[in-house]
Protein backbone atom coordinates (compact mmCIF):
# COMPACT_ATOMS: atom_id res chain seq x y z
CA UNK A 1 142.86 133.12 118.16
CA UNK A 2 143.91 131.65 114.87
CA UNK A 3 146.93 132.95 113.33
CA UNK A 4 146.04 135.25 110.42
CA UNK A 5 147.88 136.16 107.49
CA UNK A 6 146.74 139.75 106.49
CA UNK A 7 146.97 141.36 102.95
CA UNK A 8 147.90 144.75 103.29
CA UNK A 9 146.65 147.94 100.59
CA UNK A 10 148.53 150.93 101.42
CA UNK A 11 147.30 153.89 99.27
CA UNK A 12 149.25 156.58 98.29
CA UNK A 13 148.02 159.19 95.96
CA UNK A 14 144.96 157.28 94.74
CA UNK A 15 147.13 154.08 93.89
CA UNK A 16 147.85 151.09 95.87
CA UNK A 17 151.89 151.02 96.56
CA UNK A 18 154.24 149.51 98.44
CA UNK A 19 156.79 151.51 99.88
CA UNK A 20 160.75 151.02 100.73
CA UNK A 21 161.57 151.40 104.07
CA UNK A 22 158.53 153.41 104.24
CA UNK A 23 160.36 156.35 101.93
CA UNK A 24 158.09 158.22 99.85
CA UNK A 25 159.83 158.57 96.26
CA UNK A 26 160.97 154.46 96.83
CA UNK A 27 157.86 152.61 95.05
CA UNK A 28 158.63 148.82 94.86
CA UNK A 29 154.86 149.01 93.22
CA UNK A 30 152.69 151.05 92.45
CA UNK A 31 148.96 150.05 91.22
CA UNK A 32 146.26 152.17 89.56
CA UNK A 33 142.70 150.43 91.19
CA UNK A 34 143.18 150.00 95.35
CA UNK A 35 139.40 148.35 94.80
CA UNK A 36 141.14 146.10 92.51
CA UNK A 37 143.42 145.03 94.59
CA UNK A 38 141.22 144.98 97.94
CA UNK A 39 138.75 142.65 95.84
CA UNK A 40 141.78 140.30 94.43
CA UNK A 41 143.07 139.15 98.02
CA UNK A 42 138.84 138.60 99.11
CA UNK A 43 138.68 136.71 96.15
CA UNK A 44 142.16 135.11 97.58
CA UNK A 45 140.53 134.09 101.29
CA UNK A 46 141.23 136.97 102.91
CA UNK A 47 139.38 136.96 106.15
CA UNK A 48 140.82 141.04 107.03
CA UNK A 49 142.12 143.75 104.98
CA UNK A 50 144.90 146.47 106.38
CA UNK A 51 144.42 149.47 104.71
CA UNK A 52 146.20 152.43 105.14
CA UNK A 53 146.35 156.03 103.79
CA UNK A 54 149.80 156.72 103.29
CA UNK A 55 149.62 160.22 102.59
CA UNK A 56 147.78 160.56 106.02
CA UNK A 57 150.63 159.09 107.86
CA UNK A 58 153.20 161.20 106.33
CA UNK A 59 151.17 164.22 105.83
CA UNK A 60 148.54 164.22 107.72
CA UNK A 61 145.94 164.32 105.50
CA UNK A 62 143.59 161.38 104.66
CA UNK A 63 143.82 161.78 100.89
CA UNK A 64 142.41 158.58 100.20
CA UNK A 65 139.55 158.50 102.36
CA UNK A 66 137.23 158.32 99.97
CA UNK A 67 138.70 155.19 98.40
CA UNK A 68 138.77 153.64 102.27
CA UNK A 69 135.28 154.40 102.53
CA UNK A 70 134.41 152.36 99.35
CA UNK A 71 136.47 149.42 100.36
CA UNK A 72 135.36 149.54 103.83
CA UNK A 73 131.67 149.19 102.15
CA UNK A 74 133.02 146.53 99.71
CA UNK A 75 134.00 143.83 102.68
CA UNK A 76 131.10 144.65 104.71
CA UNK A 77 129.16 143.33 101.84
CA UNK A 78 131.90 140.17 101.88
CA UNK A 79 131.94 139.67 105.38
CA UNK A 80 135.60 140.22 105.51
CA UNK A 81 136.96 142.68 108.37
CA UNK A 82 139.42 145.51 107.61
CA UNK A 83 141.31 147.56 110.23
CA UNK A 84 142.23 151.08 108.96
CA UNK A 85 145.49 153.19 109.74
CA UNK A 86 147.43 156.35 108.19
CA UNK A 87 146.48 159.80 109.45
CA UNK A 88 144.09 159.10 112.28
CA UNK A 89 144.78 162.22 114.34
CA UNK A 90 142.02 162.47 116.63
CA UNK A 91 138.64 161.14 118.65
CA UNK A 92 136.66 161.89 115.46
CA UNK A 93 138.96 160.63 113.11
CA UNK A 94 138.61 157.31 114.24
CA UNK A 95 134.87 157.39 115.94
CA UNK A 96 134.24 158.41 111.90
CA UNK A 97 135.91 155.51 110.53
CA UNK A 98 134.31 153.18 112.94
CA UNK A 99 130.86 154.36 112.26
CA UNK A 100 131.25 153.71 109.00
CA UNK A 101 132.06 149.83 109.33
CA UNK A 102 135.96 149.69 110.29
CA UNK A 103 136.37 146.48 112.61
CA UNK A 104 139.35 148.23 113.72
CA UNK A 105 141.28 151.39 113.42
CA UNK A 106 145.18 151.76 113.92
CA UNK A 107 146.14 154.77 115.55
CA UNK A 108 149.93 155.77 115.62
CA UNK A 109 151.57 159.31 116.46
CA UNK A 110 148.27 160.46 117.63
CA UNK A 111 148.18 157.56 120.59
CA UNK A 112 152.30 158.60 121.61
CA UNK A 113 151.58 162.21 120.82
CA UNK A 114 148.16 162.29 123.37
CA UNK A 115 147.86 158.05 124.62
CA UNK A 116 144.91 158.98 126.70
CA UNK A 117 143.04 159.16 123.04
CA UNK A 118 143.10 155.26 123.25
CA UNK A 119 141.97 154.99 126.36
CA UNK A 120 138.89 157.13 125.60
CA UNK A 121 138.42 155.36 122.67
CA UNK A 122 138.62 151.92 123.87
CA UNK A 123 136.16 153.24 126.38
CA UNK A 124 133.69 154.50 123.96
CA UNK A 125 133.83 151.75 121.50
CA UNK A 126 135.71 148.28 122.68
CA UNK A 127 139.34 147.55 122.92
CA UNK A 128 139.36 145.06 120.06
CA UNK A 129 138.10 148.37 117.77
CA UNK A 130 141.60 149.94 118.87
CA UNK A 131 144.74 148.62 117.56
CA UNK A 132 147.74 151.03 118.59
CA UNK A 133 150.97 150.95 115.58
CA UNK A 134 154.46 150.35 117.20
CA UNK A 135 156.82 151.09 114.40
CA UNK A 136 160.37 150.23 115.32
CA UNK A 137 163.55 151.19 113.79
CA UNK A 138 167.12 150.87 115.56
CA UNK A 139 165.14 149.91 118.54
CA UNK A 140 163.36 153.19 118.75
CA UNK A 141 159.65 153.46 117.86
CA UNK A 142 158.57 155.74 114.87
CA UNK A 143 155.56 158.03 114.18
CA UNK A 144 154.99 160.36 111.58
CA UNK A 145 155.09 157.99 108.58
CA UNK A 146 158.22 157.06 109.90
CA UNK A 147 159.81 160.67 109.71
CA UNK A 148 160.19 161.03 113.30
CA UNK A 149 162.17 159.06 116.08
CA UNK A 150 160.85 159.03 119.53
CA UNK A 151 162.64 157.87 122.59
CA UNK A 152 161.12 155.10 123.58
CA UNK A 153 161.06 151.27 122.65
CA UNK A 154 158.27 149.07 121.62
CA UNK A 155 157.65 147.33 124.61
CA UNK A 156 157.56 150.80 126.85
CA UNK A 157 154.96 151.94 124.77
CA UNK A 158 153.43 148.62 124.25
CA UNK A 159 152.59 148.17 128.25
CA UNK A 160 151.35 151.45 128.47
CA UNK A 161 148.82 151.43 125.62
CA UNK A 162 147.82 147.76 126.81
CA UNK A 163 147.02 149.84 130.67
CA UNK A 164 145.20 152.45 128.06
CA UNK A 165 142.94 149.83 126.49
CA UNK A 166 143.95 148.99 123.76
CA UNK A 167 142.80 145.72 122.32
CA UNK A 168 145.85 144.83 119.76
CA UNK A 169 149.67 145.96 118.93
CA UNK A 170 150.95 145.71 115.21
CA UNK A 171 154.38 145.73 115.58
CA UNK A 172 156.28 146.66 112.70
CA UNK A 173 159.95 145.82 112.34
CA UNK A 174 160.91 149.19 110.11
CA UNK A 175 164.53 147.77 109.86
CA UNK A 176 163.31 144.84 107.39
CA UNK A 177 160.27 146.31 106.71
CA UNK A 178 159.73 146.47 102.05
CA UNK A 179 163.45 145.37 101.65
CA UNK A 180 162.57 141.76 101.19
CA UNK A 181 165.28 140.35 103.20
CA UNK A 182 163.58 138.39 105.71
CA UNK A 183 162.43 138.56 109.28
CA UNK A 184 163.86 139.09 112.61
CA UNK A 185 161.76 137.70 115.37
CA UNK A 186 164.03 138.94 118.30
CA UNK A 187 162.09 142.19 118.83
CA UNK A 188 158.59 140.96 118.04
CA UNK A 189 159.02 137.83 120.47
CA UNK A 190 160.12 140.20 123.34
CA UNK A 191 156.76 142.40 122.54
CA UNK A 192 154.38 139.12 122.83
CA UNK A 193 156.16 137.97 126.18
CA UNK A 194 155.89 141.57 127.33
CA UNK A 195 152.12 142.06 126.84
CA UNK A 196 149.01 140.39 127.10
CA UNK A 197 146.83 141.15 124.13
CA UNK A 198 147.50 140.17 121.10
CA UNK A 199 150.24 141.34 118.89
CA UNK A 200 150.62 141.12 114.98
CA UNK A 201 153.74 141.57 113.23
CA UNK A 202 154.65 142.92 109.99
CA UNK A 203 158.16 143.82 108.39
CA UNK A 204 160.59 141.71 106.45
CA UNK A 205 158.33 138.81 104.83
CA UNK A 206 159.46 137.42 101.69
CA UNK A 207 158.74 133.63 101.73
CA UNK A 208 156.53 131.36 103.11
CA UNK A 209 159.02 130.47 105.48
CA UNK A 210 158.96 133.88 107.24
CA UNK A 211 155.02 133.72 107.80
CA UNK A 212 155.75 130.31 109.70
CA UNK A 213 158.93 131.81 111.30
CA UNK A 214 156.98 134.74 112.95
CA UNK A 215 153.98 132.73 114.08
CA UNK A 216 156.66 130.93 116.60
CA UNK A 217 156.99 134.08 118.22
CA UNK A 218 153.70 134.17 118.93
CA UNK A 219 152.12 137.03 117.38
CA UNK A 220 148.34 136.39 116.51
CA UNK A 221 148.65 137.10 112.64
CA UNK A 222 150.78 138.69 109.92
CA UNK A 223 150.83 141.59 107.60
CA UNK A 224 152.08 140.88 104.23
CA UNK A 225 152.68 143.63 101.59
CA UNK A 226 155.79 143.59 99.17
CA UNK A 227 156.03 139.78 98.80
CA UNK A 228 152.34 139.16 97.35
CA UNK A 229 152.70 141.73 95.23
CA UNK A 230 156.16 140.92 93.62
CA UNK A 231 154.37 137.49 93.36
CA UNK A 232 156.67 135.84 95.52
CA UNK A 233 153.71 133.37 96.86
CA UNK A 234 149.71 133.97 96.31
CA UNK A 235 147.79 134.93 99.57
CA UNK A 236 145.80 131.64 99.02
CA UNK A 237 149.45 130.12 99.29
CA UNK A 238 150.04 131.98 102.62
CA UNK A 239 146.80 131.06 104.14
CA UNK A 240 146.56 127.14 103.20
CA UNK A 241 150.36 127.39 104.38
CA UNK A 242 149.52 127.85 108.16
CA UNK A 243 146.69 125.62 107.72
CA UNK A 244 148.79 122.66 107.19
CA UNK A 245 150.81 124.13 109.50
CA UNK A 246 148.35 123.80 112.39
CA UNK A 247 146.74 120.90 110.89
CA UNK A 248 150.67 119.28 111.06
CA UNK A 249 150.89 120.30 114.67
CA UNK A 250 147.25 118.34 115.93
């Protein structure tokens, strides 16, 4: 699999945002037009598209479905993939996303709250539709939006979900995650050499330099948020980066 470097349009409230630490009333950015911004990183090569309703995650309710729905139409038209995440609570939830043209949905404190929902899932549709969120802080993974601290660690959860079927782990490093300090590749390096199906990290990319520093941990792709939207490097950037990269390493 070909390392990917994944925009990501988190939606909060209608807008497209980017979130602090994943804290509610800490906007880094905050964008009228999610379309917008879906169709700007197509337009920048962008082969999938992370979406996520961020008032789902916290709250539980999918606010911004009907935004998801339109950009889910949107890349079918483009041929570009886009894996959905933020408030998926249950079997319908994400059977309904799927249905309507999600490649893959990410399912987080519904999979540690009930984990045989993946594996009926990923028996129903395929594993690679089902892509379970790991979100790590202090070592501990999070669910909730983040509001809640469970007991166990990343890799626990991570071998158990891979048993469940589930075809992918994002791993997100919460303690870097929107502070745009950089990347730690300690935890997301013991995740890939724990499991067998592909992993892809997110949390603490600022440069260029980070994307390249997190594919040597082997993780099968990125997702990048705060730094293409402060305009720290374009996506295009980003993707002809690990291009060179790989074409470098032939």
């Amino acid at each position: 699999m070909e390392f990917e470097v994944i925009p990501a349009v988190d939606m909060k409230n209608g807008k497209c945002v980017q979130l602090i630490q994943g804290l509610p009333d800490k906007e880094r950015i905050s964008l009228d037009d999610p379309e917008a911004v879906a169709i700007k990183w197509i337009g920048q090569g962008a082969k999938t598209l992370h979406l996520i309703d961020l008032d789902g995650a916290i709250e539980g309710k999918r606010k911004n479905a009907p935004i998801i729905e339109k950009i889910i139409m949107l890349c079918e038209r483009q041929g570009v993939e886009v894996q959905v995440g933020g408030g998926i609570r249950s079997f319908e939830d994400a059977a309904n996303l799927l249905h309507m043209g999600a490649n893959r949905v990410i399912l987080s404190t519904a999979a540690v709250q009930n984990p045989d929902l993946v594996e009926r899932l990923a028996r129903q549709f395929k594993p690679e539709n089902i892509n379970v969120a790991l979100d790590s802080k202090n070592g501990k993974v999070s669910t909730k939006g983040w509001t809640e601290q469970s007991e166990y660690t990343a890799v626990q959860l991570g071998k158990m979900f891979e048993e469940k079927g589930a075809g992918s782990i994002l791993f997100t490093n919460i303690d870097k995650e929107g502070l745009m300090e950089g990347v730690d590749t300690e935890p997301t390096t013991e995740l890939v050499n724990e499991l067998t199906i592909p992993v892809i990290a997110s949390g603490g990319v600022t440069a260029l330099k980070d994307i390249l520093t997190l594919k040597t941990t082997g993780a099968c792709g990125v997702v990048v948020g705060s730094a293409l939207y402060a305009g720290n490097f374009t996506l295009t950037e980003a993707i002809n980066t690990i291009r060179e990269e790989i074409s470098g390493g032939e």
